[in-house]
C-alpha atoms as a PDB file:
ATOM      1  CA  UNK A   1      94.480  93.876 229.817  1.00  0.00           C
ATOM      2  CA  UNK A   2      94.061  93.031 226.299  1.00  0.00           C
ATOM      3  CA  UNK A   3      97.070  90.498 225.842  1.00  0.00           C
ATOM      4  CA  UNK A   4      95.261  88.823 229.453  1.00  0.00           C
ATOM      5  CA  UNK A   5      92.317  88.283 227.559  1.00  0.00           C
ATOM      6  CA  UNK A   6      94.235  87.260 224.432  1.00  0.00           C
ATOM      7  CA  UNK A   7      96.341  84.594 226.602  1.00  0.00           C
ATOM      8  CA  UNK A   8      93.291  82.740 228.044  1.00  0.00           C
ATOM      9  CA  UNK A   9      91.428  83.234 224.570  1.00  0.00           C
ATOM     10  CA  UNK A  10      94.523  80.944 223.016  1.00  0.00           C
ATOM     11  CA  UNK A  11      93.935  78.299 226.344  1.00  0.00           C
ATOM     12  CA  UNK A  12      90.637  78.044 225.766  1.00  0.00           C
ATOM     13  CA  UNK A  13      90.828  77.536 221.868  1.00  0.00           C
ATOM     14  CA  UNK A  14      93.318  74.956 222.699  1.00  0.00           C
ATOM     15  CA  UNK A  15      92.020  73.733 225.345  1.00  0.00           C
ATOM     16  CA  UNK A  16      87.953  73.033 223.444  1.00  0.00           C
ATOM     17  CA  UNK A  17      89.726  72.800 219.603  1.00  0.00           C
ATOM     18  CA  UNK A  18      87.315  70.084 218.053  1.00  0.00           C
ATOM     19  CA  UNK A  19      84.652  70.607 220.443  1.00  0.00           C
ATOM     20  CA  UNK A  20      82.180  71.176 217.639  1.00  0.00           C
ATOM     21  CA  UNK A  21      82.435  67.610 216.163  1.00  0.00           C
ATOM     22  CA  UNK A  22      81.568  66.184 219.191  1.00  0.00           C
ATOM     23  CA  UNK A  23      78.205  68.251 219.191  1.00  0.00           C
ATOM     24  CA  UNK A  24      74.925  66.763 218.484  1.00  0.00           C
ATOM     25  CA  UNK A  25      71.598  69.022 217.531  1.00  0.00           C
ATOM     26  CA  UNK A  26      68.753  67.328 218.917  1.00  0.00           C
ATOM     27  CA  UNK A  27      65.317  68.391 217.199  1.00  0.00           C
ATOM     28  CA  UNK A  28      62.834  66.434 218.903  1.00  0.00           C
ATOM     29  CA  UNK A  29      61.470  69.259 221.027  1.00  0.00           C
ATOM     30  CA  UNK A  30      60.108  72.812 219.601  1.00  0.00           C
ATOM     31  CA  UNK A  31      63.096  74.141 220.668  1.00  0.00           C
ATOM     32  CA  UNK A  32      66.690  72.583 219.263  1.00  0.00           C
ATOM     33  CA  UNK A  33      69.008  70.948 222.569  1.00  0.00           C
ATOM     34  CA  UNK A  34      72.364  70.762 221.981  1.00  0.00           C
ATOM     35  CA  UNK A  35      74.068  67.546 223.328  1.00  0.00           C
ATOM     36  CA  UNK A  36      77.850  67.389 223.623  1.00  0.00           C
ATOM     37  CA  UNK A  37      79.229  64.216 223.786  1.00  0.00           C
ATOM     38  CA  UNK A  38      82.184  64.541 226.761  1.00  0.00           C
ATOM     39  CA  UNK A  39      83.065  61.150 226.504  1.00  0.00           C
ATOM     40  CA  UNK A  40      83.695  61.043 222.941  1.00  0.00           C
ATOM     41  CA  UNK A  41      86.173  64.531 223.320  1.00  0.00           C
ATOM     42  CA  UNK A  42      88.036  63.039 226.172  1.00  0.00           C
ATOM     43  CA  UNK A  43      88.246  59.743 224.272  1.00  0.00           C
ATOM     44  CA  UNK A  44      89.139  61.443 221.115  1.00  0.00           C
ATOM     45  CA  UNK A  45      91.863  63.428 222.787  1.00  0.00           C
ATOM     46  CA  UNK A  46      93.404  60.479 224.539  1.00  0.00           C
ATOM     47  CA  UNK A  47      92.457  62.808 228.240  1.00  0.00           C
ATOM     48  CA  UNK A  48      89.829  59.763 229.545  1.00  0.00           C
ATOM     49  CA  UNK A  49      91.649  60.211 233.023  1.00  0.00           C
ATOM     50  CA  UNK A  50      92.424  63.761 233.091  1.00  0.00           C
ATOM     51  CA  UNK A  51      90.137  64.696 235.922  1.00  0.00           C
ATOM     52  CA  UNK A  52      90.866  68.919 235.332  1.00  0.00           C
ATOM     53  CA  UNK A  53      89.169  68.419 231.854  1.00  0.00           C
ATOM     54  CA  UNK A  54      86.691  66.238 233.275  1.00  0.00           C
ATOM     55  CA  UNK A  55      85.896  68.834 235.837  1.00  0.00           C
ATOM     56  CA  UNK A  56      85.459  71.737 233.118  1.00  0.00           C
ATOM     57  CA  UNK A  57      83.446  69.626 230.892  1.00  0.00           C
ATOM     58  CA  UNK A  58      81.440  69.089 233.996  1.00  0.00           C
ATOM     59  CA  UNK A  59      81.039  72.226 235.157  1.00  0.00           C
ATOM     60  CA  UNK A  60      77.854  74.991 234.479  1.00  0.00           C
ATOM     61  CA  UNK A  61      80.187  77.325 232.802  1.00  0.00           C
ATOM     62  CA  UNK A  62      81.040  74.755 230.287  1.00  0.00           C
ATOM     63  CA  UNK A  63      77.003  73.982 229.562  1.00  0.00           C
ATOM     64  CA  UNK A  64      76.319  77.492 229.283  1.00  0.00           C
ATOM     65  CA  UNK A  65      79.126  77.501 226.326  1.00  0.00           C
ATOM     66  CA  UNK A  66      77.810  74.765 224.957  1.00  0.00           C
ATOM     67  CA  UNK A  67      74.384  76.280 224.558  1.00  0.00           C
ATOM     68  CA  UNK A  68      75.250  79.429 223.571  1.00  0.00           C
ATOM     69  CA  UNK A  69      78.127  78.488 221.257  1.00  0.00           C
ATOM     70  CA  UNK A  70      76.792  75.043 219.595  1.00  0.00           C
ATOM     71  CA  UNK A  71      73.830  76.288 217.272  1.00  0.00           C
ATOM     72  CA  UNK A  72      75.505  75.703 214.032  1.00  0.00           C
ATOM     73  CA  UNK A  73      74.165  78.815 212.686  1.00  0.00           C
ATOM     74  CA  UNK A  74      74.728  82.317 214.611  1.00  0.00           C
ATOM     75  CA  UNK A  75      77.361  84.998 214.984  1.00  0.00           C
ATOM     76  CA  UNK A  76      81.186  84.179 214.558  1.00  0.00           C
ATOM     77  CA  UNK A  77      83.752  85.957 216.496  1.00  0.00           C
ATOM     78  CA  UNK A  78      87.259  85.656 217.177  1.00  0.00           C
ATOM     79  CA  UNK A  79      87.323  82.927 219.230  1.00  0.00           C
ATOM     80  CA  UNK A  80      85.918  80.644 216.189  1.00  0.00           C
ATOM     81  CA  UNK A  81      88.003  81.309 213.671  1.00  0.00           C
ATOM     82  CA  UNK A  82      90.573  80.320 216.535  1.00  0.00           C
ATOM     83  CA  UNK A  83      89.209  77.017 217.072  1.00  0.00           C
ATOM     84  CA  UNK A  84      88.674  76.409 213.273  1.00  0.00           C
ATOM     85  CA  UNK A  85      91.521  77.793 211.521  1.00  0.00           C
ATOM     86  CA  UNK A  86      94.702  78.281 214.139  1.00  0.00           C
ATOM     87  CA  UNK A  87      94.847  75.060 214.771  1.00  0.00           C
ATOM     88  CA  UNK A  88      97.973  74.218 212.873  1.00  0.00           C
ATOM     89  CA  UNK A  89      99.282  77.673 213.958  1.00  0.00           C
ATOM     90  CA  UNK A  90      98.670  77.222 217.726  1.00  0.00           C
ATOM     91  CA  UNK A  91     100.782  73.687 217.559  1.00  0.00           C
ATOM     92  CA  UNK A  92     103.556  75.349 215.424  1.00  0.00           C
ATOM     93  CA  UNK A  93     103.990  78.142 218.066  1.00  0.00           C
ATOM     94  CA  UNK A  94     104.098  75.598 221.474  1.00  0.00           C
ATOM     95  CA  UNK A  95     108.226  75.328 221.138  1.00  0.00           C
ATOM     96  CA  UNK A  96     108.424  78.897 219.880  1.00  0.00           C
ATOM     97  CA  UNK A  97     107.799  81.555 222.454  1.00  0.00           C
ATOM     98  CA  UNK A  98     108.565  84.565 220.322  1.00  0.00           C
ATOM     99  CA  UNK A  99     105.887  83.461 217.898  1.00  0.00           C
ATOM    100  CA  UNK A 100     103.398  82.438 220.704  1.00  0.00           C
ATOM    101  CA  UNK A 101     104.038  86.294 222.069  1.00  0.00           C
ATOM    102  CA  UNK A 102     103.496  87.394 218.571  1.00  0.00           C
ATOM    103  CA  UNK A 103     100.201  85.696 218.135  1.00  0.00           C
ATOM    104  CA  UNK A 104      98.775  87.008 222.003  1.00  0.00           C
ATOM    105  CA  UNK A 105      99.694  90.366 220.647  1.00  0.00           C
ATOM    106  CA  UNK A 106      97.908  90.206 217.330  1.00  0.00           C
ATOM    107  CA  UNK A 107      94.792  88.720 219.020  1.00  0.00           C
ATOM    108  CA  UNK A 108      95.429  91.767 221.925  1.00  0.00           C
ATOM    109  CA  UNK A 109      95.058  94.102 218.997  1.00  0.00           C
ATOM    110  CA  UNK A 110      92.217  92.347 217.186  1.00  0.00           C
ATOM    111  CA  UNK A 111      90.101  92.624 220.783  1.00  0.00           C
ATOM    112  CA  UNK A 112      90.535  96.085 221.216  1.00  0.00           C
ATOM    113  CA  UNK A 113      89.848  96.565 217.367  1.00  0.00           C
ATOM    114  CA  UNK A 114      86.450  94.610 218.258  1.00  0.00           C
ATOM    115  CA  UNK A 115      85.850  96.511 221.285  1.00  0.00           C
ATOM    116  CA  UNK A 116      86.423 100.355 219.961  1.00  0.00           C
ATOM    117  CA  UNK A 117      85.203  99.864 216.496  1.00  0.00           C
ATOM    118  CA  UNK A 118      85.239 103.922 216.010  1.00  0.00           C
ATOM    119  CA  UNK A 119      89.657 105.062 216.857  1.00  0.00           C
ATOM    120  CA  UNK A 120      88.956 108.589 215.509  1.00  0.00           C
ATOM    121  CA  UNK A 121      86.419 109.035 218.656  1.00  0.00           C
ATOM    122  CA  UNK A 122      89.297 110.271 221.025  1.00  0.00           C
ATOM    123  CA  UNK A 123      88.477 109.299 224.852  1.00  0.00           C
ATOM    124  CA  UNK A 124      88.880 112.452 227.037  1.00  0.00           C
ATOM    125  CA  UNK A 125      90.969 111.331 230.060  1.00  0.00           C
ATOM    126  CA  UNK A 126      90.352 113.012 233.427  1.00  0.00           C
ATOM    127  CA  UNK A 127      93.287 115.807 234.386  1.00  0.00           C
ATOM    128  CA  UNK A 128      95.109 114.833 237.762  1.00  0.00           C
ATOM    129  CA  UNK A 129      95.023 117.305 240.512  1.00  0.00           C
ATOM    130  CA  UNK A 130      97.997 120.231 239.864  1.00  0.00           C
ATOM    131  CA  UNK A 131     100.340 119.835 242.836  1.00  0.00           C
ATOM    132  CA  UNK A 132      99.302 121.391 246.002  1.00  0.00           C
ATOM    133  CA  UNK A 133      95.671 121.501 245.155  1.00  0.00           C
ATOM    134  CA  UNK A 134      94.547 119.705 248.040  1.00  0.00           C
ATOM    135  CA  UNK A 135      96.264 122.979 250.401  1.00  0.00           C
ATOM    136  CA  UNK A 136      93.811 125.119 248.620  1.00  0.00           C
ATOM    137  CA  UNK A 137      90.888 127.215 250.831  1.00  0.00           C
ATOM    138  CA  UNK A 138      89.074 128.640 248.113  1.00  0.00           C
ATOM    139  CA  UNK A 139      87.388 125.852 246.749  1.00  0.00           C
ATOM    140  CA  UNK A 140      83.648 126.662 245.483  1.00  0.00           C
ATOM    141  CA  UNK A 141      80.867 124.730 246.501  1.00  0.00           C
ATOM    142  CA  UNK A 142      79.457 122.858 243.578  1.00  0.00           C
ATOM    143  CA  UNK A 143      76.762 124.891 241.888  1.00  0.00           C
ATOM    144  CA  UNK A 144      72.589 124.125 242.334  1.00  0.00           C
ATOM    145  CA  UNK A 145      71.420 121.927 239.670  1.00  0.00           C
ATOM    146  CA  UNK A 146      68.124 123.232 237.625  1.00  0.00           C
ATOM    147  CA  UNK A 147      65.605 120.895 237.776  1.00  0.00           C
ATOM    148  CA  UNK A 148      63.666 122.127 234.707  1.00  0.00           C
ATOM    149  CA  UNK A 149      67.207 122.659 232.700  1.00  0.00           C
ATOM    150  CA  UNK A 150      67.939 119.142 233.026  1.00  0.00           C
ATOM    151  CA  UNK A 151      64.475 117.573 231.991  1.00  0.00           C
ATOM    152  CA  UNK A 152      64.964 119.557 228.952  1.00  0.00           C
ATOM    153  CA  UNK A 153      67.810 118.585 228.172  1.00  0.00           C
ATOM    154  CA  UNK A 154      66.570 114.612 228.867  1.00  0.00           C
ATOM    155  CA  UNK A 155      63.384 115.454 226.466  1.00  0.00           C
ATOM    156  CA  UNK A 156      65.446 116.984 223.894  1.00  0.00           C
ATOM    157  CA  UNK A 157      67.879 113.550 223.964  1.00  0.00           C
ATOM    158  CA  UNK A 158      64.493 111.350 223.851  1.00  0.00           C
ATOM    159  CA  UNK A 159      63.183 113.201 220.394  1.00  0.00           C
ATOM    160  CA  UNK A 160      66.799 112.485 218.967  1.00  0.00           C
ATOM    161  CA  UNK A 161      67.159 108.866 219.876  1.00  0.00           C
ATOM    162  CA  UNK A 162      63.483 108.213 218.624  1.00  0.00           C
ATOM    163  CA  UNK A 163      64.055 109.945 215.569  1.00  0.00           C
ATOM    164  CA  UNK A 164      67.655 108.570 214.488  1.00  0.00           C
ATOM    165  CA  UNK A 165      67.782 104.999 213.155  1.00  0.00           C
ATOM    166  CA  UNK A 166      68.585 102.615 215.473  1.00  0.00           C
ATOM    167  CA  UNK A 167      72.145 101.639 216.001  1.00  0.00           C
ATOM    168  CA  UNK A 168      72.653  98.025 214.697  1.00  0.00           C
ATOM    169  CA  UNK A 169      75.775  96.038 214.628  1.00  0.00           C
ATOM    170  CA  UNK A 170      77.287  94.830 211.531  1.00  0.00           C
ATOM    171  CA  UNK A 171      77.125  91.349 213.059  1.00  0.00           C
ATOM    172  CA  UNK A 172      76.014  88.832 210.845  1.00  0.00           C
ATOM    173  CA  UNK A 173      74.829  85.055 211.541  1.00  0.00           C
ATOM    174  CA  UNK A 174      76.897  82.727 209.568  1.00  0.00           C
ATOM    175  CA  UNK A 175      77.553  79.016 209.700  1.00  0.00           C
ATOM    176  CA  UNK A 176      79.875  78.199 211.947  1.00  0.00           C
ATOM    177  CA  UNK A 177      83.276  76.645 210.586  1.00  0.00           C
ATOM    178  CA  UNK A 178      83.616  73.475 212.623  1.00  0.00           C
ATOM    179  CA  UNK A 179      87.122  72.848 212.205  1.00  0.00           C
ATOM    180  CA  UNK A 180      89.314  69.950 212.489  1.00  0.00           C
ATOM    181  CA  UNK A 181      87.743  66.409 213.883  1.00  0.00           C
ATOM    182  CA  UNK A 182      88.832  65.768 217.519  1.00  0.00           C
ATOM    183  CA  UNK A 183      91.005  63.219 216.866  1.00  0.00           C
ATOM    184  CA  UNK A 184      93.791  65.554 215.847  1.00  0.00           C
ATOM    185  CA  UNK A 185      94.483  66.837 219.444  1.00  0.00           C
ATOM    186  CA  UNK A 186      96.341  64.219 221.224  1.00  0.00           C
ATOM    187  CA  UNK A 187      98.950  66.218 222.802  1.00  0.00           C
ATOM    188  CA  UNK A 188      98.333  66.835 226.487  1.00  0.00           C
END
């Protein structure tokens, strides 16, 4: 699942690498716009008549990235420092598919570091059923729940979350590397 993700991470860092120079911050309204110039990326990149790009640059999913990803100040993740600083890396690894399988595995491992940020918290896994244990006769019926056991239980959970500090992420905003111009990218 992980290496998936890490495979069309890579595409997509490849595929919008230099997107940020060809953003424009607009501040003539109380609230910033970002403006991304498609013309200017396509131009840049030597893709004017590659109508797949065109599409994606066109397309709602590519406006919602724009907004959410083009304030030059917020939270940095993986996929930035892809965009920014793997640039060289990515182009190194395009003849070399040992390296390029390296790299997808790294970035596998980074996601799942990102995504259980606690290993020592072991995950309990489900037992399967011991052979035959659908021939059995004797199965019990599932017990009656108590009503006034559980809200308890629910009212003693409320008085610990309300007393323990809140549970913040260590995320913090940043500026946003913008990494290399546009013009770099002319490969298809």
């Amino acid at each position: 699942d992980k290496e998936v993700r890490a495979i069309f991470l890579r595409l997509f860092a490849q595929l919008f690498q230099g997107y940020r120079s060809c953003l424009q911050l607009i501040r003539i309204h109380a609230e910033p716009v970002i403006h991304f110039h498609k013309a200017a990326f396509l131009g840049q990149r030597g893709l004017i008549e590659n109508d797949f790009l065109t599409k994606v640059l066109n397309g709602m999913a590519f406006a919602g990235f724009v907004s959410e990803r083009g304030p030059p100040f917020r939270t940095c993740d993986l996929f930035d420092e892809l965009v920014a600083f793997e640039v060289e890396r990515i182009k190194a690894e395009e003849g070399n598919p040992p390296k390029m399988i390296k790299h997808v595995r790294e970035l596998a491992e980074q996601l799942f570091k990102n995504e259980n940020p606690n290993p020592h918290i072991a995950f309990q896994k489900v037992p399967r059923p011991t052979e035959g244990s659908h021939l059995r006769v004797h199965i019990l019926p599932f017990p009656r729940i108590n009503e006034g056991r559980v809200q308890e239980l629910l009212q003693e959970g409320l008085a610990r979350s309300q007393g323990a500090p809140p549970a913040t992420r260590g995320d913090k905003k940043c500026v946003v590397p913008a990494g290399p111009p546009v013009g770099m990218f002319t490969s298809s």
